[in-house]
PDB file of N, CA and C in Angstrom:
ATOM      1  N   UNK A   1     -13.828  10.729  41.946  1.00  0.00           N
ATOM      2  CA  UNK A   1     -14.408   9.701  41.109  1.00  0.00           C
ATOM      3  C   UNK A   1     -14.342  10.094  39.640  1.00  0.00           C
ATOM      4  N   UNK A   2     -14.623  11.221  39.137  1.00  0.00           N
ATOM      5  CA  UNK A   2     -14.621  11.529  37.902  1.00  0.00           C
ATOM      6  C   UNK A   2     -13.392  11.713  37.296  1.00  0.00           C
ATOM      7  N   UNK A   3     -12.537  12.487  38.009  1.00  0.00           N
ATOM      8  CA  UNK A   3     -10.804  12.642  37.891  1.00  0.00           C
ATOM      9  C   UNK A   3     -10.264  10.695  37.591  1.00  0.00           C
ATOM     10  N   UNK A   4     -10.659   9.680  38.518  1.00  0.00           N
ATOM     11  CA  UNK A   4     -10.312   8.571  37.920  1.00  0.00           C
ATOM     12  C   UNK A   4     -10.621   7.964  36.486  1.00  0.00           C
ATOM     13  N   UNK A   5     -12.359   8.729  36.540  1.00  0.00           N
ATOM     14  CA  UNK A   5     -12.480   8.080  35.195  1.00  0.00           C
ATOM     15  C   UNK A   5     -12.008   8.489  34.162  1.00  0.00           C
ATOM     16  N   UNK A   6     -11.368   9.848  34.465  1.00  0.00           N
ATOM     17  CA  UNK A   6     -10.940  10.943  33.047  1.00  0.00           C
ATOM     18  C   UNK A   6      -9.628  10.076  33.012  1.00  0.00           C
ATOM     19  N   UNK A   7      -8.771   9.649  34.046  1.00  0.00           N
ATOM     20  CA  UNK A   7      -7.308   9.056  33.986  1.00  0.00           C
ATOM     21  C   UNK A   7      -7.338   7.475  33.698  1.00  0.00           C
ATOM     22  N   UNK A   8      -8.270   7.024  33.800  1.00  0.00           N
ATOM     23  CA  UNK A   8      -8.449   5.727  32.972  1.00  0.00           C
ATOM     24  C   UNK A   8      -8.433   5.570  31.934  1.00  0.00           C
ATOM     25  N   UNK A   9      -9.328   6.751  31.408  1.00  0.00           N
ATOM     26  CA  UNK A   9      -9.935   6.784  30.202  1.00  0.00           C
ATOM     27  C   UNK A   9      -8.363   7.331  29.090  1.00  0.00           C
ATOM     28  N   UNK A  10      -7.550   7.829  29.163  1.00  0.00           N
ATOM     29  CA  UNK A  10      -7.030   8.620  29.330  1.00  0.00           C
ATOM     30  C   UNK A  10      -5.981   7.609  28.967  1.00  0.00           C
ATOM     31  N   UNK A  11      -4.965   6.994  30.028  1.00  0.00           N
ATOM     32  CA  UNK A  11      -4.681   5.716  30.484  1.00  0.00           C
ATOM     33  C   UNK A  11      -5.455   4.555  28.873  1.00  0.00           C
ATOM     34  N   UNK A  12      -5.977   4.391  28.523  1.00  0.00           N
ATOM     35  CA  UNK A  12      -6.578   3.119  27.464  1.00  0.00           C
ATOM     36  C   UNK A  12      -6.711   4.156  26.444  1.00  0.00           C
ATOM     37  N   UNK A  13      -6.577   5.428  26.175  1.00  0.00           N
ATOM     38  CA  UNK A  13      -6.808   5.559  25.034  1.00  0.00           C
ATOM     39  C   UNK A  13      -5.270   5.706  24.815  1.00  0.00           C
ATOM     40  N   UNK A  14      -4.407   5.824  25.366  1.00  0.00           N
ATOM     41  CA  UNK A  14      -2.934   5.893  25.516  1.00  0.00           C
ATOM     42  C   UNK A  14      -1.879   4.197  24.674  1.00  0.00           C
ATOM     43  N   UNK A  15      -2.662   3.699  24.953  1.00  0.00           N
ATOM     44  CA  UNK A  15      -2.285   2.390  24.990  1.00  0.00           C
ATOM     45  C   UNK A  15      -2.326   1.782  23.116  1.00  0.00           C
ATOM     46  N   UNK A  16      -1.297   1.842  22.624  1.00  0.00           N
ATOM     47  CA  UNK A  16      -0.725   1.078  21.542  1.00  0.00           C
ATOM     48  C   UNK A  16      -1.806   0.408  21.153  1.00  0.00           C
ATOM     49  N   UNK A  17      -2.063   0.555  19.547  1.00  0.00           N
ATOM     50  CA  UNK A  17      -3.369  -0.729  19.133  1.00  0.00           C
ATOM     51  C   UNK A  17      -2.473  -1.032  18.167  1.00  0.00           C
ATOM     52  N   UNK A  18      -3.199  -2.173  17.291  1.00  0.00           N
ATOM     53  CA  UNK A  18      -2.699  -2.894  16.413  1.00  0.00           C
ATOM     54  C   UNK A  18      -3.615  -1.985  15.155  1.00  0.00           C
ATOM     55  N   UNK A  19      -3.121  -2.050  13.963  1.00  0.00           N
ATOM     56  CA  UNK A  19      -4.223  -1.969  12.773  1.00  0.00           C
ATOM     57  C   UNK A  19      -4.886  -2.986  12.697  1.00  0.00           C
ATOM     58  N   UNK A  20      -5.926  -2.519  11.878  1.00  0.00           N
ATOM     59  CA  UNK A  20      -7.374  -3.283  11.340  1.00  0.00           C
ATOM     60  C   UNK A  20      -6.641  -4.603  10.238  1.00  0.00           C
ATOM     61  N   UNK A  21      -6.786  -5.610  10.295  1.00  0.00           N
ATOM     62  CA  UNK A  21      -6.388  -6.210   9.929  1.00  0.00           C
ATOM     63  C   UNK A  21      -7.364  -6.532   8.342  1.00  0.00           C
ATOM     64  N   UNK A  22      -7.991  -6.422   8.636  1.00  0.00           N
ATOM     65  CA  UNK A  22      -9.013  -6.165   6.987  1.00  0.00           C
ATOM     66  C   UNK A  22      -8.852  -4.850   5.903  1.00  0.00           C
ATOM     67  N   UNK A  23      -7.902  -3.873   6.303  1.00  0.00           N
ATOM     68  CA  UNK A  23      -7.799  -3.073   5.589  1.00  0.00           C
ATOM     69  C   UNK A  23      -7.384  -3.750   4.044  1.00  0.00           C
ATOM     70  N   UNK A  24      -8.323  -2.841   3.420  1.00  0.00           N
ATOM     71  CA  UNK A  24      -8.285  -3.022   1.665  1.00  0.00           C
ATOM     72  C   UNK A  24      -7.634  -2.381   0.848  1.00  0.00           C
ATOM     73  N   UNK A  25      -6.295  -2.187   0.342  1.00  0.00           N
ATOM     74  CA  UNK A  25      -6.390  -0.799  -0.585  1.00  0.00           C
ATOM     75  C   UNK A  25      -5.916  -1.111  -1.928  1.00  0.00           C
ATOM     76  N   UNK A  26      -6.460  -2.872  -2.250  1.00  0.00           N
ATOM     77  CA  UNK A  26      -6.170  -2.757  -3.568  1.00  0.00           C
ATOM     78  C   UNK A  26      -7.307  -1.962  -4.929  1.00  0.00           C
ATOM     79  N   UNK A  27      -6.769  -1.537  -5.380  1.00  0.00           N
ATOM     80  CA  UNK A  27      -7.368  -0.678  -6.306  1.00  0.00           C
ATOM     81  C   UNK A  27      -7.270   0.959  -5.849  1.00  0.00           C
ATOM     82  N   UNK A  28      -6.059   1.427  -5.198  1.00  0.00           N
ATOM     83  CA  UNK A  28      -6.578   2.480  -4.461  1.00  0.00           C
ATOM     84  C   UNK A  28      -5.946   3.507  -5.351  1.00  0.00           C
ATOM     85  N   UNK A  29      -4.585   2.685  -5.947  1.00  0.00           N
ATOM     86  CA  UNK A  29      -4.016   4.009  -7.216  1.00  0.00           C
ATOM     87  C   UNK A  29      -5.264   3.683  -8.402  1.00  0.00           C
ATOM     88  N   UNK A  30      -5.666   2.809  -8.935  1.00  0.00           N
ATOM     89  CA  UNK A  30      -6.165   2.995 -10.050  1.00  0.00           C
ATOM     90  C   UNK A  30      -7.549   4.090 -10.098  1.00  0.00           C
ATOM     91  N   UNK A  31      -8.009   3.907  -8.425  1.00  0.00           N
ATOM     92  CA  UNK A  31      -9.056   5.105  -8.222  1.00  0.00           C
ATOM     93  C   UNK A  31      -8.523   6.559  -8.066  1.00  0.00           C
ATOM     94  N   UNK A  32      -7.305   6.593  -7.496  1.00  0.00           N
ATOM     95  CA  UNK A  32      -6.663   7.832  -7.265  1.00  0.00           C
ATOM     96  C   UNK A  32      -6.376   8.662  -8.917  1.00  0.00           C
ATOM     97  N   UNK A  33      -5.784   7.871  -9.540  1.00  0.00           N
ATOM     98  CA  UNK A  33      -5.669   8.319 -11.125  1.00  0.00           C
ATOM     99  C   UNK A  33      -6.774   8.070 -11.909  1.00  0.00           C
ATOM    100  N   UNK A  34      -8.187   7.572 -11.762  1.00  0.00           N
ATOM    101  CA  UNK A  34      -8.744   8.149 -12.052  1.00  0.00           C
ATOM    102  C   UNK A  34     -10.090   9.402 -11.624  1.00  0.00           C
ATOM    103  N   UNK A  35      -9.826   9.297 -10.458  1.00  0.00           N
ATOM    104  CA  UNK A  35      -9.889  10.651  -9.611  1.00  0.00           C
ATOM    105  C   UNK A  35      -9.535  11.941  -9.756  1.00  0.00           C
ATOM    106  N   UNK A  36      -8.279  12.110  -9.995  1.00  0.00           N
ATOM    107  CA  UNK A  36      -7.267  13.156  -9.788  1.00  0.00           C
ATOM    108  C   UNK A  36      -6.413  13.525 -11.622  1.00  0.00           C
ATOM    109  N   UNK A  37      -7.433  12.597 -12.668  1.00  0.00           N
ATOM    110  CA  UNK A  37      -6.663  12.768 -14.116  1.00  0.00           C
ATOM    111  C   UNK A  37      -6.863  13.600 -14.766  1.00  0.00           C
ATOM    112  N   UNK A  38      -8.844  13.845 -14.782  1.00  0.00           N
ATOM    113  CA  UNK A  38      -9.635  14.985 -15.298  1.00  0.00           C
ATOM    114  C   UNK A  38      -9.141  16.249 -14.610  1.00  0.00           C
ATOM    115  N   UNK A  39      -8.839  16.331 -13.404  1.00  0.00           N
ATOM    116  CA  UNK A  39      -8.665  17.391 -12.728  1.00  0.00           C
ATOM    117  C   UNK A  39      -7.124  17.854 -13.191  1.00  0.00           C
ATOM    118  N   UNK A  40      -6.469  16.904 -13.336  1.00  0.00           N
ATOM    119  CA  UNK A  40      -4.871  17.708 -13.618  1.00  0.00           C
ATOM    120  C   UNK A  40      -4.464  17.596 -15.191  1.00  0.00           C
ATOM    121  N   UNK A  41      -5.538  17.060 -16.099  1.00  0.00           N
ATOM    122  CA  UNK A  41      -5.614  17.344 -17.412  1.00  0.00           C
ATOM    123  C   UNK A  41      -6.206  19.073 -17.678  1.00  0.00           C
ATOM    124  N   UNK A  42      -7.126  19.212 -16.464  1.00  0.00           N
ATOM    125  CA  UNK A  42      -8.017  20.933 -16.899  1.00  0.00           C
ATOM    126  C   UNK A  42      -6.541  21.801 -16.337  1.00  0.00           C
ATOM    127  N   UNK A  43      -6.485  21.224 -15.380  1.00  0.00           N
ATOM    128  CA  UNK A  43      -5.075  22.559 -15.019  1.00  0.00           C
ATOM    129  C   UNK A  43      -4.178  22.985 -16.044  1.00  0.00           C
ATOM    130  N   UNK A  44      -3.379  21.531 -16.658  1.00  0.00           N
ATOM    131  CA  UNK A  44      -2.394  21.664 -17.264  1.00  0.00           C
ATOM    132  C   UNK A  44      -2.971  22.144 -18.565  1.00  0.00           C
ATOM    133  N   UNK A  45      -4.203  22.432 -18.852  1.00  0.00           N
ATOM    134  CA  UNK A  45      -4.911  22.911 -20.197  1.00  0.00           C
ATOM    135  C   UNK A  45      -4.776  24.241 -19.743  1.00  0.00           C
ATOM    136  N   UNK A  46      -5.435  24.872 -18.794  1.00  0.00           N
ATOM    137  CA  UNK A  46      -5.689  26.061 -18.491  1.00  0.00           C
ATOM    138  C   UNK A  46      -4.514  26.826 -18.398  1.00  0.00           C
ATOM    139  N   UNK A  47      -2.896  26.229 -18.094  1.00  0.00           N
ATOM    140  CA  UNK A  47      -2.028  27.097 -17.423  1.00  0.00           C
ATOM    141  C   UNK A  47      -0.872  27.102 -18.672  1.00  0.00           C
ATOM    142  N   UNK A  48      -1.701  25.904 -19.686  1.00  0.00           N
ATOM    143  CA  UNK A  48      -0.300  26.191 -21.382  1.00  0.00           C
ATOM    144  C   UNK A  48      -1.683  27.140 -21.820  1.00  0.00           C
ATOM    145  N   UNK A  49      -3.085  27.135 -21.599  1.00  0.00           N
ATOM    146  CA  UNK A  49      -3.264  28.297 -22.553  1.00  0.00           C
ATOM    147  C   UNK A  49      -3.048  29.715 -21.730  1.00  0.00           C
ATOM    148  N   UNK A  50      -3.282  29.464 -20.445  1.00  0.00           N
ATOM    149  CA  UNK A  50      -2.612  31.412 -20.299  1.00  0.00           C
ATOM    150  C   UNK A  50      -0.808  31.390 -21.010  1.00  0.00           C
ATOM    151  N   UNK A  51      -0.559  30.423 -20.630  1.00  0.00           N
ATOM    152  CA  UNK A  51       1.046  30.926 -21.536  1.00  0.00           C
ATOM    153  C   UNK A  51       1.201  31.182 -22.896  1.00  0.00           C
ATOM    154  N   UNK A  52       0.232  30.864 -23.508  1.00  0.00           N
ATOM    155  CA  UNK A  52       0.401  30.930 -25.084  1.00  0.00           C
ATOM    156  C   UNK A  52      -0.424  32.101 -25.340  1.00  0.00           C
ATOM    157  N   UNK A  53      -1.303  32.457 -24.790  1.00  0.00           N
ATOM    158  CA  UNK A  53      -2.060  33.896 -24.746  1.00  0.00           C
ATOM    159  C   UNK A  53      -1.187  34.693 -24.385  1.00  0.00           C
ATOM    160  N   UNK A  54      -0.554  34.673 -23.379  1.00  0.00           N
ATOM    161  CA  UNK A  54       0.403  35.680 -23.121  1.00  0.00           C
ATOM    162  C   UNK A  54       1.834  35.563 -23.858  1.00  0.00           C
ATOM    163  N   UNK A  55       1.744  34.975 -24.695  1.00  0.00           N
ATOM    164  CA  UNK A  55       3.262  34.655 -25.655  1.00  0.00           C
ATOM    165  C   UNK A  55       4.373  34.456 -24.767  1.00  0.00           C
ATOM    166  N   UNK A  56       4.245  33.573 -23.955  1.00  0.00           N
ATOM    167  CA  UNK A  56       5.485  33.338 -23.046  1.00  0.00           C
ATOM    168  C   UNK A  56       5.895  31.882 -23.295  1.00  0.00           C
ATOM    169  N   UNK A  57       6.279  31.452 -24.601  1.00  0.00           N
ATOM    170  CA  UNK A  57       7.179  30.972 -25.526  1.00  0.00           C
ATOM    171  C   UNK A  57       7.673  29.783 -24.379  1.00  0.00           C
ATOM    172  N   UNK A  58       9.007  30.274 -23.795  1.00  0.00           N
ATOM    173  CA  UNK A  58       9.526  29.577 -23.205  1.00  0.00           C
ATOM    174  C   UNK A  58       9.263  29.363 -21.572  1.00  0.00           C
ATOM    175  N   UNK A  59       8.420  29.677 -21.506  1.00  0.00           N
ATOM    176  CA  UNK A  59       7.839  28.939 -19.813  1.00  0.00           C
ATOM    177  C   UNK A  59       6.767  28.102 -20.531  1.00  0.00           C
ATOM    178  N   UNK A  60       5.890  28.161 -21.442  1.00  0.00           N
ATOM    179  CA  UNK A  60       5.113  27.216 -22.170  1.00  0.00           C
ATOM    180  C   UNK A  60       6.011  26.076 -22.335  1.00  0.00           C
ATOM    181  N   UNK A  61       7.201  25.943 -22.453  1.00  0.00           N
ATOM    182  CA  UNK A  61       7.771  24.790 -23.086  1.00  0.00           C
ATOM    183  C   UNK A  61       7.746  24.339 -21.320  1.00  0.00           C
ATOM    184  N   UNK A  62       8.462  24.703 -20.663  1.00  0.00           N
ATOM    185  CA  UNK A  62       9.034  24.593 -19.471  1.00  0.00           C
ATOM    186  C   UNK A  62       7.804  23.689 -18.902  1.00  0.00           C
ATOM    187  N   UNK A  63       6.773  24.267 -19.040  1.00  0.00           N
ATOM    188  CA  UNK A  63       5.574  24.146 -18.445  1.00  0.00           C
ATOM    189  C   UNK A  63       5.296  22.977 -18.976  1.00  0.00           C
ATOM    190  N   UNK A  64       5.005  22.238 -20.290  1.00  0.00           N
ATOM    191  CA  UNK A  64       4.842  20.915 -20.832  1.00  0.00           C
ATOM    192  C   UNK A  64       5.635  20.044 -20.307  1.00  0.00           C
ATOM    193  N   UNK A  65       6.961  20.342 -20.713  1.00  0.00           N
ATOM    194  CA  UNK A  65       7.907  19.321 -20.003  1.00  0.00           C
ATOM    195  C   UNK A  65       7.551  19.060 -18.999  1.00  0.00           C
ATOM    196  N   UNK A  66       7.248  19.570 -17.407  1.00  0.00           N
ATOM    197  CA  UNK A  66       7.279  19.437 -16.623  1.00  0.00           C
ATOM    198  C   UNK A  66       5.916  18.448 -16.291  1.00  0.00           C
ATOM    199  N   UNK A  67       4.664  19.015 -16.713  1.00  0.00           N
ATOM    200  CA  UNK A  67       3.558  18.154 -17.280  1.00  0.00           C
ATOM    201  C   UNK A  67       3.766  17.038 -17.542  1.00  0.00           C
ATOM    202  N   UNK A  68       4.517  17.040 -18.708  1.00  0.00           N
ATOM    203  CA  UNK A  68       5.007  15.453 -18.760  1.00  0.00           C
ATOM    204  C   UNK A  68       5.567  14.486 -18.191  1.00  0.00           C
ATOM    205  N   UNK A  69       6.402  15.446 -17.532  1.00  0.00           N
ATOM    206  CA  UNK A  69       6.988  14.473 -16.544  1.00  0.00           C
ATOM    207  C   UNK A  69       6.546  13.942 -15.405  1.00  0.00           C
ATOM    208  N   UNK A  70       5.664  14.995 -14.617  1.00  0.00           N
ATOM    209  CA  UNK A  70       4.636  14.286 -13.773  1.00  0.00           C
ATOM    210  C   UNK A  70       3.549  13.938 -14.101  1.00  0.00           C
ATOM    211  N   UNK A  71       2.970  13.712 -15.213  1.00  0.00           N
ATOM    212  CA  UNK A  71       2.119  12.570 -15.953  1.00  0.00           C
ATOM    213  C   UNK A  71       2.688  11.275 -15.950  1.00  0.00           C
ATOM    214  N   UNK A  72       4.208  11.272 -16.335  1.00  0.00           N
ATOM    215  CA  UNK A  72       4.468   9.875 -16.374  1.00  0.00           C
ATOM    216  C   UNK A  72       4.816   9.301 -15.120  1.00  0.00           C
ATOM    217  N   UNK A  73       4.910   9.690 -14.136  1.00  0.00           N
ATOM    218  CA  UNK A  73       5.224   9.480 -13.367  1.00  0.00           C
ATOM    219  C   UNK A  73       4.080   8.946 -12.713  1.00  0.00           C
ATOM    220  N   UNK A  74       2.944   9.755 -12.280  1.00  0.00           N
ATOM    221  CA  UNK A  74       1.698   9.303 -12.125  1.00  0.00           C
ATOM    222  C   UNK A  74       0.949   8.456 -12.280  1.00  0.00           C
ATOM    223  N   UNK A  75       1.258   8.358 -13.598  1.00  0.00           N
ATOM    224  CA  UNK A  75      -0.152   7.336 -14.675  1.00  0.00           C
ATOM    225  C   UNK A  75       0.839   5.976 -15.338  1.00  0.00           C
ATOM    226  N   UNK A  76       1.681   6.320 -15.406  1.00  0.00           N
ATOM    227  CA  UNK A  76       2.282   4.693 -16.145  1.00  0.00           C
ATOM    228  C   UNK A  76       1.854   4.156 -15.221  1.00  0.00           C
ATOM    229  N   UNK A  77       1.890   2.935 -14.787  1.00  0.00           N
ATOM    230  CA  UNK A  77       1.264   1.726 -13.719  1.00  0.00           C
ATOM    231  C   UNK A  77       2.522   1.291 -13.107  1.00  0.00           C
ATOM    232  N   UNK A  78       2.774   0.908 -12.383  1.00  0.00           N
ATOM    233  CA  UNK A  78       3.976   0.728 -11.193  1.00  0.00           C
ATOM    234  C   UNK A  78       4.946   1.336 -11.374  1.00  0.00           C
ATOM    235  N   UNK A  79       5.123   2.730 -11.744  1.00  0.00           N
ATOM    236  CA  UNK A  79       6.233   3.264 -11.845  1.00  0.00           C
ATOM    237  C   UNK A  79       6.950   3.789 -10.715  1.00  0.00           C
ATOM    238  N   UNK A  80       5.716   4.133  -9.820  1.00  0.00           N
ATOM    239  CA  UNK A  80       6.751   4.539  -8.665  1.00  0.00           C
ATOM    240  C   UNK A  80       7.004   3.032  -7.791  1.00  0.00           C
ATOM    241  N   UNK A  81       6.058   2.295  -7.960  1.00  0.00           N
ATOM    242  CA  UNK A  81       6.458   1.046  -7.431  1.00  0.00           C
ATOM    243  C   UNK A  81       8.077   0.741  -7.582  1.00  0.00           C
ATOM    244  N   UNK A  82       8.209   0.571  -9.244  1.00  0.00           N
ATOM    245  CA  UNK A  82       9.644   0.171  -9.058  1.00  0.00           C
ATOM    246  C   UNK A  82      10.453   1.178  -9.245  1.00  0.00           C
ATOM    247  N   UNK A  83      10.134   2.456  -8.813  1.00  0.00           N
ATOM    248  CA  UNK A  83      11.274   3.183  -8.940  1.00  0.00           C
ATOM    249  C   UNK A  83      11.488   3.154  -7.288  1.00  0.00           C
ATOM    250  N   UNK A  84      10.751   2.526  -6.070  1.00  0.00           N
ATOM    251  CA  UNK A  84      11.242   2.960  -4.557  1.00  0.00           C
ATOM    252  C   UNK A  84      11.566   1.438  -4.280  1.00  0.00           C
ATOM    253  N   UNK A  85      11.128   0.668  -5.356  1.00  0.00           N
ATOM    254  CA  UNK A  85      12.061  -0.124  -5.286  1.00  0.00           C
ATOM    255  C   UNK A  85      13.296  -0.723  -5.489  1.00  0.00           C
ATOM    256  N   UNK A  86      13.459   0.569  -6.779  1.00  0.00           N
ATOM    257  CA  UNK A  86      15.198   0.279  -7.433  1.00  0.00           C
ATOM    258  C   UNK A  86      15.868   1.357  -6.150  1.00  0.00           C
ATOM    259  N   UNK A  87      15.219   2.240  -5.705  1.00  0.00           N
ATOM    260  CA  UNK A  87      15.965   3.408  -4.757  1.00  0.00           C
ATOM    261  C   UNK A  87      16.366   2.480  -3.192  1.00  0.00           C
ATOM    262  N   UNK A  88      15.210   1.426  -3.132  1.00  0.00           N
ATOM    263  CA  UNK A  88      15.620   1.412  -1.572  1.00  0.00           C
ATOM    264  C   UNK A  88      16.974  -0.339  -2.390  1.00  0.00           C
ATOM    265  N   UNK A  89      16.789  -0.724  -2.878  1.00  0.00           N
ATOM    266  CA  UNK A  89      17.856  -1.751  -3.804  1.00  0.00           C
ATOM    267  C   UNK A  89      19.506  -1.032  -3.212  1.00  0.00           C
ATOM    268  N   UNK A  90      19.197   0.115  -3.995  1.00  0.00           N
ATOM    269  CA  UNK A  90      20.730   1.119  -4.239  1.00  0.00           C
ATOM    270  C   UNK A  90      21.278   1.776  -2.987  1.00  0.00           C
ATOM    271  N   UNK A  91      19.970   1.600  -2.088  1.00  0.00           N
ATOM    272  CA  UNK A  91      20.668   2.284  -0.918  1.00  0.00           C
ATOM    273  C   UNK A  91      21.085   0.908   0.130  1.00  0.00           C
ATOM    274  N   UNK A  92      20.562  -0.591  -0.103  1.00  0.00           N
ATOM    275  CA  UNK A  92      20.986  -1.678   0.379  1.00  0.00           C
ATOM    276  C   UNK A  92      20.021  -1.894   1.535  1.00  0.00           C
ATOM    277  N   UNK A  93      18.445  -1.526   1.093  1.00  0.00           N
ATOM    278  CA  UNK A  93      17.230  -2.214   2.151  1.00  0.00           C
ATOM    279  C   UNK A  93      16.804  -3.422   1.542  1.00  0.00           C
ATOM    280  N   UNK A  94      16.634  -4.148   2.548  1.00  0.00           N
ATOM    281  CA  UNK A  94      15.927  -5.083   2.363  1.00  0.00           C
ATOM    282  C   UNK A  94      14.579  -5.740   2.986  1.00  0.00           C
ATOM    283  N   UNK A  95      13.680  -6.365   2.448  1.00  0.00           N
ATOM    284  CA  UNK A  95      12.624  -6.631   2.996  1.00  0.00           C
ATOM    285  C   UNK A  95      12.728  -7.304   4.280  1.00  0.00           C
ATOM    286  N   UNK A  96      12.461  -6.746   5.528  1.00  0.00           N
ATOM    287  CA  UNK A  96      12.303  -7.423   6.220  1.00  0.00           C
ATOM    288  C   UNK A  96      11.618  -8.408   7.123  1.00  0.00           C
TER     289      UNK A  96
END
């Protein structure tokens, strides 16, 4: 009797669901960036001033650039939107 109920149970939790059809996630980048901005503004503060304390010139540069670049990437507003949308364009997806 118990062996059935463990294989029923077992059996239905097995079984394909649909998603929640109320799921929400508009607003979910604008909370994520501003969540996650303060926090990767202190890093990128903390890790150009050990480089400039330690006079390491050119990983300081290295280090901004790179900053920058995943700042913009991040924080402009649909940027990755239309950049996976120019990528899946070029590779010939379409909405289906």
């Amino acid at each position: 009797m118990i062996l059935k109920t463990i294989l029923l149970s077992a059996i239905e939790l097995a079984q394909p669901t649909t998603p929640p059809a109320g799921v929400n996630t508009e607003g979910l980048a604008d909370f994520l960036r501003k969540f996650f901005a303060p926090l990767f503004l202190v890093v990128v503060s903390v890790v150009a001033l050990f480089f400039l304390f330690t006079r390491e010139i050119t990983r300081f540069v290295q280090f901004i650039i790179l900053a920058v670049a995943i700042g913009v990437i991040f924080y402009v507003p649909n940027i990755i939107e239309v950049t996976a949308k120019a990528i899946a364009g070029a590779l010939g997806i379409t909405r289906g």
